[in-house]
C-alpha atoms as a PDB file:
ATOM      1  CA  UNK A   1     147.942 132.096 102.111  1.00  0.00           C
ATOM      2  CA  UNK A   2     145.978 133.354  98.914  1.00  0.00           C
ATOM      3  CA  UNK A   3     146.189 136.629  98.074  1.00  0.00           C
ATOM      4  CA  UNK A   4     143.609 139.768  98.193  1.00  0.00           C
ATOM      5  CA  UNK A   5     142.474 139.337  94.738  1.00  0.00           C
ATOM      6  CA  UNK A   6     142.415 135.510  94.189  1.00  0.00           C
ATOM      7  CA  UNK A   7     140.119 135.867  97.317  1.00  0.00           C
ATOM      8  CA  UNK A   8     137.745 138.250  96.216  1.00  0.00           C
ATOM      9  CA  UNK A   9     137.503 135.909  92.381  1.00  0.00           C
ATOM     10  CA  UNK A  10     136.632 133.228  94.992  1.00  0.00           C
ATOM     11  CA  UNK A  11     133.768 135.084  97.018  1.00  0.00           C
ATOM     12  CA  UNK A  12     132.703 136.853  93.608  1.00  0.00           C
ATOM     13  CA  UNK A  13     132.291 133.100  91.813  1.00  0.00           C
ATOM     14  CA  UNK A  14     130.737 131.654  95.044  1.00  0.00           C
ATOM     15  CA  UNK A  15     127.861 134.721  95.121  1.00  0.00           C
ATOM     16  CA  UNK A  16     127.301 134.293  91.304  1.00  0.00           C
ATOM     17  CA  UNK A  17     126.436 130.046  91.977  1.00  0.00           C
ATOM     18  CA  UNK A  18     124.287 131.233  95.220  1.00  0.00           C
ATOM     19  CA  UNK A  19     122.730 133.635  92.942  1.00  0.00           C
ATOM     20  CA  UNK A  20     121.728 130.234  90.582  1.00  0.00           C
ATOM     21  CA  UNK A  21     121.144 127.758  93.299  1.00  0.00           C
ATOM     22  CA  UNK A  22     118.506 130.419  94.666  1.00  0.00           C
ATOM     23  CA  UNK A  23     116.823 130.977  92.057  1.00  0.00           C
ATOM     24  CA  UNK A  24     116.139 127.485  90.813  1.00  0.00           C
ATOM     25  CA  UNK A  25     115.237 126.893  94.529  1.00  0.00           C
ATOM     26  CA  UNK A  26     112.665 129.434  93.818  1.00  0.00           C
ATOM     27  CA  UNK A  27     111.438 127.971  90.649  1.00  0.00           C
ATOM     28  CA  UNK A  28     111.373 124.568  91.837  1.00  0.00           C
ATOM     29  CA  UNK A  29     108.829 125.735  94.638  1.00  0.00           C
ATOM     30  CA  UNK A  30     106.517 127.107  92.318  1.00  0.00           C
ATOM     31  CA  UNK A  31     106.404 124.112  90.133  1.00  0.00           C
ATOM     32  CA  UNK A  32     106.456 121.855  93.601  1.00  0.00           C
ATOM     33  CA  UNK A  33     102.784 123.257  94.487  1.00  0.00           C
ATOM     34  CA  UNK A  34     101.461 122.492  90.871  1.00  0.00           C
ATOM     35  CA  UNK A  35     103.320 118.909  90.622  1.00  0.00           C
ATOM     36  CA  UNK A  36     101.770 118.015  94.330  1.00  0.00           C
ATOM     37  CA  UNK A  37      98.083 119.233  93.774  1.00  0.00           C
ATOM     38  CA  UNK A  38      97.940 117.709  90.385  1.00  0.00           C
ATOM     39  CA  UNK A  39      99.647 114.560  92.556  1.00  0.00           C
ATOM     40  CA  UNK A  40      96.474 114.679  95.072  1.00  0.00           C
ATOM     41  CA  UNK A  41      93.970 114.772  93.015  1.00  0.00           C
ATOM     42  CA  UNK A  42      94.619 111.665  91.093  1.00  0.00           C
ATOM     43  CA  UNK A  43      95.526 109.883  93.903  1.00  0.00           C
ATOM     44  CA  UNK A  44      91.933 108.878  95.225  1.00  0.00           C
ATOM     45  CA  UNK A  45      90.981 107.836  91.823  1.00  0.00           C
ATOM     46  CA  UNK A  46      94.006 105.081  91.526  1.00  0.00           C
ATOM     47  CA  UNK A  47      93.140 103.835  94.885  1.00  0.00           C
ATOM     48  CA  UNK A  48      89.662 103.505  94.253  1.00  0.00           C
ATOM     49  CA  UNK A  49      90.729 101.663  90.837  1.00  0.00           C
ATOM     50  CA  UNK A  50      92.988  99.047  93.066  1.00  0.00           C
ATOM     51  CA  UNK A  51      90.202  98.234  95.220  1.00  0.00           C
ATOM     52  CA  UNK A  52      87.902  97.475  92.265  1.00  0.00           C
ATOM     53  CA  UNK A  53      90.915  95.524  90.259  1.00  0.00           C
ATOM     54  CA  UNK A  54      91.145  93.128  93.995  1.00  0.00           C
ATOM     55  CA  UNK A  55      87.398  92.443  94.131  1.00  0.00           C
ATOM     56  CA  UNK A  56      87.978  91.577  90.076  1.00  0.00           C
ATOM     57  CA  UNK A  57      90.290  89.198  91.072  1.00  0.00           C
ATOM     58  CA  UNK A  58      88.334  87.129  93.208  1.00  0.00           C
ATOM     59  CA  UNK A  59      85.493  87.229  90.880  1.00  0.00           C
ATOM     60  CA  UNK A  60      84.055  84.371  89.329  1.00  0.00           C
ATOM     61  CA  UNK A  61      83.871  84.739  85.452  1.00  0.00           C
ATOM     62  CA  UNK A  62      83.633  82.266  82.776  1.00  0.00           C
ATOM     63  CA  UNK A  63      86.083  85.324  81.023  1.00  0.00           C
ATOM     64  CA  UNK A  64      89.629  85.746  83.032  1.00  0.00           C
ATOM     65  CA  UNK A  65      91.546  88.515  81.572  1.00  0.00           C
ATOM     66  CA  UNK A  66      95.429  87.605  80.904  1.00  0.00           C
ATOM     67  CA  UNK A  67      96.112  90.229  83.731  1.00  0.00           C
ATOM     68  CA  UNK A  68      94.621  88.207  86.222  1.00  0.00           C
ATOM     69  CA  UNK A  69      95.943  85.112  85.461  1.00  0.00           C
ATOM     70  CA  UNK A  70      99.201  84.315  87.505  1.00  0.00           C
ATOM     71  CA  UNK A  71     101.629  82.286  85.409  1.00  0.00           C
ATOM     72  CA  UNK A  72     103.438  79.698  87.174  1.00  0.00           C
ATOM     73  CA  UNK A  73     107.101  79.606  85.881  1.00  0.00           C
ATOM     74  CA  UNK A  74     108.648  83.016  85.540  1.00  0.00           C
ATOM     75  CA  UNK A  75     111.287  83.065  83.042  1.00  0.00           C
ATOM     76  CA  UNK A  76     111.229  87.106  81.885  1.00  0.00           C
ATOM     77  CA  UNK A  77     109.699  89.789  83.845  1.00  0.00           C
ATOM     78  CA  UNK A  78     109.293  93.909  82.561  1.00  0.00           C
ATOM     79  CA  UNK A  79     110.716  96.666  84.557  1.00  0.00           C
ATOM     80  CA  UNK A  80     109.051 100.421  83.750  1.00  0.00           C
ATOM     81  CA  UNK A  81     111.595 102.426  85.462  1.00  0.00           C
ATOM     82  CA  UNK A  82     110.321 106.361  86.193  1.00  0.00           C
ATOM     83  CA  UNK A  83     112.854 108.698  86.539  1.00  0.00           C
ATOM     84  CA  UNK A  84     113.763 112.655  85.938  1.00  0.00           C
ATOM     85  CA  UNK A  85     114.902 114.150  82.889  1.00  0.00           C
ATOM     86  CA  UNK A  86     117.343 116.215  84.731  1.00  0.00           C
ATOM     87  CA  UNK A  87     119.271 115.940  87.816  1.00  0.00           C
ATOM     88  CA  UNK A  88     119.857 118.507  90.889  1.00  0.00           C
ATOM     89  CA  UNK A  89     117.712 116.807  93.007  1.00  0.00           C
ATOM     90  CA  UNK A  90     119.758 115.160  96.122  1.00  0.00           C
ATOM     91  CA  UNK A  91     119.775 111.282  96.163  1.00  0.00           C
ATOM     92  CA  UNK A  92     116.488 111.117  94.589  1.00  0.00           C
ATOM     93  CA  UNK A  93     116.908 109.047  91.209  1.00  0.00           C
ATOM     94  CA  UNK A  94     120.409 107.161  93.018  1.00  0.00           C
ATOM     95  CA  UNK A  95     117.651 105.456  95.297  1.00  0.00           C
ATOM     96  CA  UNK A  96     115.411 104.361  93.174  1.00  0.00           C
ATOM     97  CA  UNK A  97     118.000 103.353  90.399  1.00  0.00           C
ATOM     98  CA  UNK A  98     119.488 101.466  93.480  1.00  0.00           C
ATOM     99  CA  UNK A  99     116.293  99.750  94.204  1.00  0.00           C
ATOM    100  CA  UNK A 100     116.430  98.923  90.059  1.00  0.00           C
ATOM    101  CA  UNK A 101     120.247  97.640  90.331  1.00  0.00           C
ATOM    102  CA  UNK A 102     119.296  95.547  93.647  1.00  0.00           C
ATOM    103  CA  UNK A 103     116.397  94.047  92.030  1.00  0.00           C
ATOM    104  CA  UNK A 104     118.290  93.089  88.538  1.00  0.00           C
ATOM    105  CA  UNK A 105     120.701  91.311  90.368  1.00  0.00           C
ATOM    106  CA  UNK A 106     118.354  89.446  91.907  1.00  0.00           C
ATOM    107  CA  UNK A 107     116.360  88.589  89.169  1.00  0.00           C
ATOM    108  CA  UNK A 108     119.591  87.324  87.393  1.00  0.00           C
ATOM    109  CA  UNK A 109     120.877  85.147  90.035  1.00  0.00           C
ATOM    110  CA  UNK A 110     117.393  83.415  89.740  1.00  0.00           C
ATOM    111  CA  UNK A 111     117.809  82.949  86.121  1.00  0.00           C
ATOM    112  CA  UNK A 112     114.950  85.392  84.973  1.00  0.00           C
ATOM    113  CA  UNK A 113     115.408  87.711  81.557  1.00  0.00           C
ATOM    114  CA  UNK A 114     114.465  91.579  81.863  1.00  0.00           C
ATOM    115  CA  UNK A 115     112.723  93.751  79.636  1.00  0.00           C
ATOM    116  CA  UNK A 116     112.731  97.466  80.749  1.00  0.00           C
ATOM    117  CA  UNK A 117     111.079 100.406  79.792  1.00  0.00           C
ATOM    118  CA  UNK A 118     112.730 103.746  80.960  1.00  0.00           C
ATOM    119  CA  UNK A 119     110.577 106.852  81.395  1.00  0.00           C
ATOM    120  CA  UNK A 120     113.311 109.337  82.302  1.00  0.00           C
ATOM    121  CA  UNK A 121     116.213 110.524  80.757  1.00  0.00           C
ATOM    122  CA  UNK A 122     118.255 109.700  84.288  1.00  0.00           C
ATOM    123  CA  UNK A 123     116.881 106.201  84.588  1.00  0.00           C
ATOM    124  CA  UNK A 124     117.555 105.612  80.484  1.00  0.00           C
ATOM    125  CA  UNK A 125     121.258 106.793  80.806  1.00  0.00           C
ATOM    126  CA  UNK A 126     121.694 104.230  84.136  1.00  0.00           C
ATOM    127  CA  UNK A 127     120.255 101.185  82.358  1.00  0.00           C
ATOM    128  CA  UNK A 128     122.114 101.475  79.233  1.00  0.00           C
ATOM    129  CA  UNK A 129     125.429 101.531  81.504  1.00  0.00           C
ATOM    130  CA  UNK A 130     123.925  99.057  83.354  1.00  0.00           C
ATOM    131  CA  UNK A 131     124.047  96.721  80.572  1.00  0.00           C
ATOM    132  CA  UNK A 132     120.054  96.019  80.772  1.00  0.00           C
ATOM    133  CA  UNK A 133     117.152  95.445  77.441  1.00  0.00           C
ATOM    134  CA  UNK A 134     115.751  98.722  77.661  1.00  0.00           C
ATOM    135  CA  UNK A 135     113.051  97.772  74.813  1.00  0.00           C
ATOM    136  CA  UNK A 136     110.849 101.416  74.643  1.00  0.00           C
ATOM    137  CA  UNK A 137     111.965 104.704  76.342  1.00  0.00           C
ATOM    138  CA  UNK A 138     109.930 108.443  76.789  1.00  0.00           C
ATOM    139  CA  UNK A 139     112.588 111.481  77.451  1.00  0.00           C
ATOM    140  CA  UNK A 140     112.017 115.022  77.911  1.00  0.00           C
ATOM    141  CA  UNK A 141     108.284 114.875  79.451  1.00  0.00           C
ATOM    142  CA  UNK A 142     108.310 118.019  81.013  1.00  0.00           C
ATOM    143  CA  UNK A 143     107.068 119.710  84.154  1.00  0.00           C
ATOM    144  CA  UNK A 144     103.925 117.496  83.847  1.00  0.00           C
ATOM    145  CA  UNK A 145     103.023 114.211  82.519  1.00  0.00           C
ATOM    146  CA  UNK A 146     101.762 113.697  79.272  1.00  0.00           C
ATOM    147  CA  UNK A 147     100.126 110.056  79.273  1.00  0.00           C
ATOM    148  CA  UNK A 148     100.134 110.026  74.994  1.00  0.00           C
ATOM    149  CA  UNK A 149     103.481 109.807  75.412  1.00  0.00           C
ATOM    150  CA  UNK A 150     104.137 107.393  78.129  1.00  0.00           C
ATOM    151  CA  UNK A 151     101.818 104.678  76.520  1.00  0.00           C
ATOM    152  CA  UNK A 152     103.483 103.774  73.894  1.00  0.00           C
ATOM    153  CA  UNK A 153     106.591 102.504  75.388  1.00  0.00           C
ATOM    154  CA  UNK A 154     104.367 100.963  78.185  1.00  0.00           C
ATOM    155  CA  UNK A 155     102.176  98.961  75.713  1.00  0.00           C
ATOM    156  CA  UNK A 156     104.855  97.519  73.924  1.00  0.00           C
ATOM    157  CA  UNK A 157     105.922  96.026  77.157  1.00  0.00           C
ATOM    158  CA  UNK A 158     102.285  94.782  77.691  1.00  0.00           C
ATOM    159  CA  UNK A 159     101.938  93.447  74.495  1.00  0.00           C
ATOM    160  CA  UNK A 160     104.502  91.367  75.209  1.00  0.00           C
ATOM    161  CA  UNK A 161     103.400  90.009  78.493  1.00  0.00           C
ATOM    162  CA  UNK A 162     100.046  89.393  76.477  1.00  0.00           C
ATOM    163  CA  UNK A 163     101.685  87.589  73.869  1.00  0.00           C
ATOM    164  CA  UNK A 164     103.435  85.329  76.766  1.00  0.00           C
ATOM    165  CA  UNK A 165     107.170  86.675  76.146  1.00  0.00           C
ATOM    166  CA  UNK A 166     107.043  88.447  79.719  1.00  0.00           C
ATOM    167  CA  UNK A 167     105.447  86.701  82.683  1.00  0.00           C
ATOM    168  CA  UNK A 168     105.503  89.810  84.949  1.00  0.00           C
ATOM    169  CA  UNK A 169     105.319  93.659  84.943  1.00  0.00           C
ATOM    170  CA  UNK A 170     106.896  95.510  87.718  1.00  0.00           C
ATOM    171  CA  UNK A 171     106.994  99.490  88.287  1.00  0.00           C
ATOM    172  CA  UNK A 172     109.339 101.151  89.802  1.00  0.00           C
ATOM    173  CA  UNK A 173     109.196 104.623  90.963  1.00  0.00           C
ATOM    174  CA  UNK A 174     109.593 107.628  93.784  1.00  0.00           C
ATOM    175  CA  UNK A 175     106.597 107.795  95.604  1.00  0.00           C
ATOM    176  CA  UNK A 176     105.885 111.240  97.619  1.00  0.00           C
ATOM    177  CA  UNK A 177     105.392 111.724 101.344  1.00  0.00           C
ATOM    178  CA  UNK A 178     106.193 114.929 102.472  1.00  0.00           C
ATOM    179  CA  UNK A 179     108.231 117.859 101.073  1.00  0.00           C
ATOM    180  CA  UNK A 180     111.305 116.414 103.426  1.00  0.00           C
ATOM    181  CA  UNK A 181     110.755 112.766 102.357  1.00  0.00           C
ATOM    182  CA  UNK A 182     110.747 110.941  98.721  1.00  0.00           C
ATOM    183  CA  UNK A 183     110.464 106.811  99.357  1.00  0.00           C
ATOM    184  CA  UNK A 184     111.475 104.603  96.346  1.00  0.00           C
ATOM    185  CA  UNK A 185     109.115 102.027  95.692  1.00  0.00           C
ATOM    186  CA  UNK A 186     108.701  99.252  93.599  1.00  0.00           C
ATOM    187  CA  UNK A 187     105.924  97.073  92.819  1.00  0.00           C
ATOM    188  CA  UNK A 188     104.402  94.595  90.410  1.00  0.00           C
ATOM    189  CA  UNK A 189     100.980  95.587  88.504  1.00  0.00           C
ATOM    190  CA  UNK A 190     100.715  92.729  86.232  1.00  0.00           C
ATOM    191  CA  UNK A 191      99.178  90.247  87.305  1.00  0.00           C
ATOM    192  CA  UNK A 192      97.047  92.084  89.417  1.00  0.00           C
ATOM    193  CA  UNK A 193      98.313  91.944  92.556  1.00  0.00           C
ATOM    194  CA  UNK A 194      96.363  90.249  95.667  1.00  0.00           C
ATOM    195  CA  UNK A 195      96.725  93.581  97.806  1.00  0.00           C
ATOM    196  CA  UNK A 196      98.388  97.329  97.812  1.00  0.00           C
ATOM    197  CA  UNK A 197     100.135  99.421  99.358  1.00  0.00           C
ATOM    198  CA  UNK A 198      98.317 102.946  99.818  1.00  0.00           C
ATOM    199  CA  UNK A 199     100.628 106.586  99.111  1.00  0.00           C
ATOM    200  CA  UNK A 200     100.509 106.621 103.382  1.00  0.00           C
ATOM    201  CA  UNK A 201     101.959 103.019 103.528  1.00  0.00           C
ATOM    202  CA  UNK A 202      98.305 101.181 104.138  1.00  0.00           C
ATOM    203  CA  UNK A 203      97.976  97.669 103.351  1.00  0.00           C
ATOM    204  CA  UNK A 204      95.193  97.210 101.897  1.00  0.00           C
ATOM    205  CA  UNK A 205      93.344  93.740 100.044  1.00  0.00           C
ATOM    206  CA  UNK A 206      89.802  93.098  99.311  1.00  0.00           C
ATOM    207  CA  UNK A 207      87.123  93.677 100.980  1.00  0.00           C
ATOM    208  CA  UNK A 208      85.219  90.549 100.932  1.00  0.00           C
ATOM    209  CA  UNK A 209      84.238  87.534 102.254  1.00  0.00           C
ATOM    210  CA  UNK A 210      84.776  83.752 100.843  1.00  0.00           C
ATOM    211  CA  UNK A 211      82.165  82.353  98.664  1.00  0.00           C
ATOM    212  CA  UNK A 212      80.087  82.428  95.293  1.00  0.00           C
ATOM    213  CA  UNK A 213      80.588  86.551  94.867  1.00  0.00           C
ATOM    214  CA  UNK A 214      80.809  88.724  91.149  1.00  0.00           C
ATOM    215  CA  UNK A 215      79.651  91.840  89.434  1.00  0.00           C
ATOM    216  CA  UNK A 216      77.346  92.349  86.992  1.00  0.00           C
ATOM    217  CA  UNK A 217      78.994  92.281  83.813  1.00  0.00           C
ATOM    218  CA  UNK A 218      77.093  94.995  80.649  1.00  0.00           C
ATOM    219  CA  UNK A 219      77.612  94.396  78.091  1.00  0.00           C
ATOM    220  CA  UNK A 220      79.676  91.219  78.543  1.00  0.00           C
ATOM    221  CA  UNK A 221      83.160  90.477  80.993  1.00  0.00           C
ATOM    222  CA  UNK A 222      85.297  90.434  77.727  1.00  0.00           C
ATOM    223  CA  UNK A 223      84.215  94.133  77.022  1.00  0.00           C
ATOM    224  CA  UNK A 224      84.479  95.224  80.389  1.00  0.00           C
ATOM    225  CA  UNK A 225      87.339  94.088  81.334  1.00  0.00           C
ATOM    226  CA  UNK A 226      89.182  94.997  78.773  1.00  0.00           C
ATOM    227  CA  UNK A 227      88.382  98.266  78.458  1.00  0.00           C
ATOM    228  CA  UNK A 228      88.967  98.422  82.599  1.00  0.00           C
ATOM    229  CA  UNK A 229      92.475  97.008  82.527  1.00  0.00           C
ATOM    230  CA  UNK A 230      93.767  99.684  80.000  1.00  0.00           C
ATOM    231  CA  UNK A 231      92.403 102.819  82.038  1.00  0.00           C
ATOM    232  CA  UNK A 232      93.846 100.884  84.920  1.00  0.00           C
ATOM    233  CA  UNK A 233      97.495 100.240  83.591  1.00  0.00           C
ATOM    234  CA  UNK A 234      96.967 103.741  82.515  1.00  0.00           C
ATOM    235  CA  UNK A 235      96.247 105.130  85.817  1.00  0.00           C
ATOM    236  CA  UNK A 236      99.143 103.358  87.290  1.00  0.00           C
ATOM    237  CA  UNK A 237     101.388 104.572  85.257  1.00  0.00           C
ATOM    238  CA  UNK A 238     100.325 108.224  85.006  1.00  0.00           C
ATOM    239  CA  UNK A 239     100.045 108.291  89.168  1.00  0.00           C
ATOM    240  CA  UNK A 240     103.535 106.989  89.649  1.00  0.00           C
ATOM    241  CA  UNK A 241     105.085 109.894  87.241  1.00  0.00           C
ATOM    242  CA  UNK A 242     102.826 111.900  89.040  1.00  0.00           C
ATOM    243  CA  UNK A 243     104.444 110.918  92.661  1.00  0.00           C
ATOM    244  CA  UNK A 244     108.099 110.742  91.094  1.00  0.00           C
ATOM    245  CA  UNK A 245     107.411 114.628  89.412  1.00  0.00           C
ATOM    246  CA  UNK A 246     106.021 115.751  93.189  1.00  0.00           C
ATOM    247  CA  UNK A 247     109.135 114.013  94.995  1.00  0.00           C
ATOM    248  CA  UNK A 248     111.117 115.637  92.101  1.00  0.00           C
ATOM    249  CA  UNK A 249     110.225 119.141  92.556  1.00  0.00           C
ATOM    250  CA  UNK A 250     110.574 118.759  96.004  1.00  0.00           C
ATOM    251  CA  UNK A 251     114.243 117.451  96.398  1.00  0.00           C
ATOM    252  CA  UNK A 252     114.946 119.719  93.884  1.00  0.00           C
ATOM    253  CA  UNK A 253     113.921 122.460  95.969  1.00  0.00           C
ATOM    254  CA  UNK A 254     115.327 121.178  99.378  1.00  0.00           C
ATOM    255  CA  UNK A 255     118.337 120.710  97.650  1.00  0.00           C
ATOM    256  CA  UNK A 256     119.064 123.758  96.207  1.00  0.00           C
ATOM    257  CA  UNK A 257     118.494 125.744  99.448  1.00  0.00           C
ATOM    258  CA  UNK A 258     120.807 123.632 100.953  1.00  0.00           C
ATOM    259  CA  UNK A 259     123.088 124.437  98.692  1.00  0.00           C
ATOM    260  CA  UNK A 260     122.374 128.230  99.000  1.00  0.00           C
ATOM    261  CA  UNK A 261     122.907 128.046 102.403  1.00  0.00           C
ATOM    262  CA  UNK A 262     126.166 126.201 102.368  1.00  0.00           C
ATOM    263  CA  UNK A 263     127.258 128.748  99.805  1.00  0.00           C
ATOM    264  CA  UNK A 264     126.314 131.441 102.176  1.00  0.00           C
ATOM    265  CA  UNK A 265     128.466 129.956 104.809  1.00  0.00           C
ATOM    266  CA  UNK A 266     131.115 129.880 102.429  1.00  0.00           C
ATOM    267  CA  UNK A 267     131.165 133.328 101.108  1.00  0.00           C
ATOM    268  CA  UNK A 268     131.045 133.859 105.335  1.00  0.00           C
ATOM    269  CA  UNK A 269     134.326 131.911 105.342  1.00  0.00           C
ATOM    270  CA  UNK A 270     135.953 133.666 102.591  1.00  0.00           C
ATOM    271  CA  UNK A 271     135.087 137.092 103.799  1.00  0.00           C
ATOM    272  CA  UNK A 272     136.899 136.086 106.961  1.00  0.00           C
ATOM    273  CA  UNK A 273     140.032 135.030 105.741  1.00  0.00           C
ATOM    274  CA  UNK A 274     139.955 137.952 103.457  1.00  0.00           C
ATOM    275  CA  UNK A 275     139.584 140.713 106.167  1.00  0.00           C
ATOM    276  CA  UNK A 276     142.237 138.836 107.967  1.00  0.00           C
ATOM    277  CA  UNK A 277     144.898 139.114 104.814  1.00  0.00           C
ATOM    278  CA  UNK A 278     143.941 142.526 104.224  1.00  0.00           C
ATOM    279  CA  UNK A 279     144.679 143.270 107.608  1.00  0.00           C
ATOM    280  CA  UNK A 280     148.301 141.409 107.756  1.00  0.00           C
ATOM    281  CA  UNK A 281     149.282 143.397 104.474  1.00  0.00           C
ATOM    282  CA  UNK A 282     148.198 146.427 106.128  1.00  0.00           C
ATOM    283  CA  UNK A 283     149.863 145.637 109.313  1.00  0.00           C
ATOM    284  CA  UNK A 284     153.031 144.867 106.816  1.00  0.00           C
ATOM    285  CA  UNK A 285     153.084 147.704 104.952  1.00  0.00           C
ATOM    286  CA  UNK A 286     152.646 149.814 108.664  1.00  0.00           C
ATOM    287  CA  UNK A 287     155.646 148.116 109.518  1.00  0.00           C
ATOM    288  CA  UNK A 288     157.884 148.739 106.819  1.00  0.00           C
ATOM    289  CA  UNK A 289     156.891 152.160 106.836  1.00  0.00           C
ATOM    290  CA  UNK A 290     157.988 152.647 110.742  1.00  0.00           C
ATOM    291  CA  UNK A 291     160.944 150.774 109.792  1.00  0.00           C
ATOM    292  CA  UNK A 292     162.173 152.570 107.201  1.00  0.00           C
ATOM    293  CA  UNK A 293     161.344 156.050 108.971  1.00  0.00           C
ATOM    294  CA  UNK A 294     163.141 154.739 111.716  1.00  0.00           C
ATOM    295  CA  UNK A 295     166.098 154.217 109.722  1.00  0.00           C
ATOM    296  CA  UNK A 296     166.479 157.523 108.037  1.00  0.00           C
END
């Protein structure tokens, strides 16, 4: 059995990590609240934006944008892979860098090329392991997302599907539910998908019946649809680091009180068995003191 002292080291370094693991649990709930309001309010927006990129779909224009054009051999497809910067945060990037493995593999038993684009220092590390093309990368966002810096990367990817290197775009990213539940998701934005999936799970396609149907297009379709593609790829993109930050903050927080309380139960445990040495070296010393009284 350990002695007094190496005991006490133990319960003293166990109470200095609780001390840590509660305090970033504290932290991390303060940022939580900020990372799922600013989550919330952009969510109505990019599911407003879906609805009018379906109905744009079925549209009949003399102009159709690259983006809605579905190519029919796919030979190379582009991954943007959202991630955290840092880690502490339960299973939360392993499942969705699962989801990225699972995917890869099957891309490459069908013969298809990938291009990805990490956003994440977590998901950046795990692809260049991995082997994969990462061909742009954005590290060290922050507490919040800053879209200057995520476009870059992302357009390089685009220009490429443009240009006709890269057939499809897929996203893949940690969408939030709850503060108890994170749900990896992945999904393909380019071309424009034929329906959604809503933050609550909601299937949802276009509203709209068969026949002659379009908008009104001012100043022209080219204009307009240009210019509504790149707020939409831009809204996709800034919603899902939106959801991943939320879910981040959020395991982050549920896992550090975990591990305060395990710590607690520890220092519990430790306290135990040191009461009980203390009290057999008492009983010892007790002992040797009848004994040797008894032998004078």
């Amino acid at each position: 059995m350990a002695g007094s002292k190496e005991i006490r080291n133990k319960i003293k370094s166990v109470q200095s990590t609780r001390k840590i693991t509660k305090a970033m649990e504290m932290v991390a709930a303060s940022k939580m609240k900020k990372a799922q309001d600013r989550m919330r309010a952009s969510r109505p927006y990019v599911q407003r934006l879906f609805e009018i990129m379906l109905h744009i779909q079925k549209a009949n224009t003399e102009y159709r944008h690259p983006f809605l054009v579905q190519r029919e051999q796919v030979k190379r497809v582009g991954a943007i892979v959202i991630t955290t910067d840092k880690g502490l945060c339960g299973g939360l990037n392993t499942n969705i860098l699962r989801m990225v493995l699972n995917a890869h593999r099957d891309w490459k038993a069908k013969g298809v090329e990938v291009d990805y684009v990490a956003i994440g220092g977590r998901g950046l590390g795990f692809l260049q392991r991995m082997g994969g093309n990462v061909v742009a990368s954005a590290v060290g966002l922050g507490d919040r997302p800053h879209l200057d810096r995520m476009v870059g990367p992302v357009k390089s990817l685009i220009d490429q599907y443009v240009n006709g290197n890269v057939d499809e775009v897929y996203v893949f990213f940690t969408n939030f539910v709850n503060t108890m539940r994170q749900e990896p998701r992945q999904g393909r934005i380019i071309p424009i998908p034929r329906q959604f999936r809503t933050a609550s799970g909601e299937v949802r396609k276009a509203d709209i019946g068969e026949g002659s149907w379009d908008y009104i297009y001012e100043p022209d379709a080219q204009v307009l649809l240009d210019g509504i593609m790149l707020r939409y790829l831009e809204a996709i993109v800034y919603q899902a680091a939106n959801e991943n930050m939320a879910s981040e903050q959020s395991a982050r927080m549920v896992a550090m009180k975990a591990a305060s309380d395990n710590a607690g139960k520890i220092i519990n445990e430790l306290q135990l068995i040191y009461n009980k040495t203390r009290q057999a070296a008492i009983t010892k010393e007790l002992s040797e003191i009848v004994g040797g009284a008894a032998a004078v």
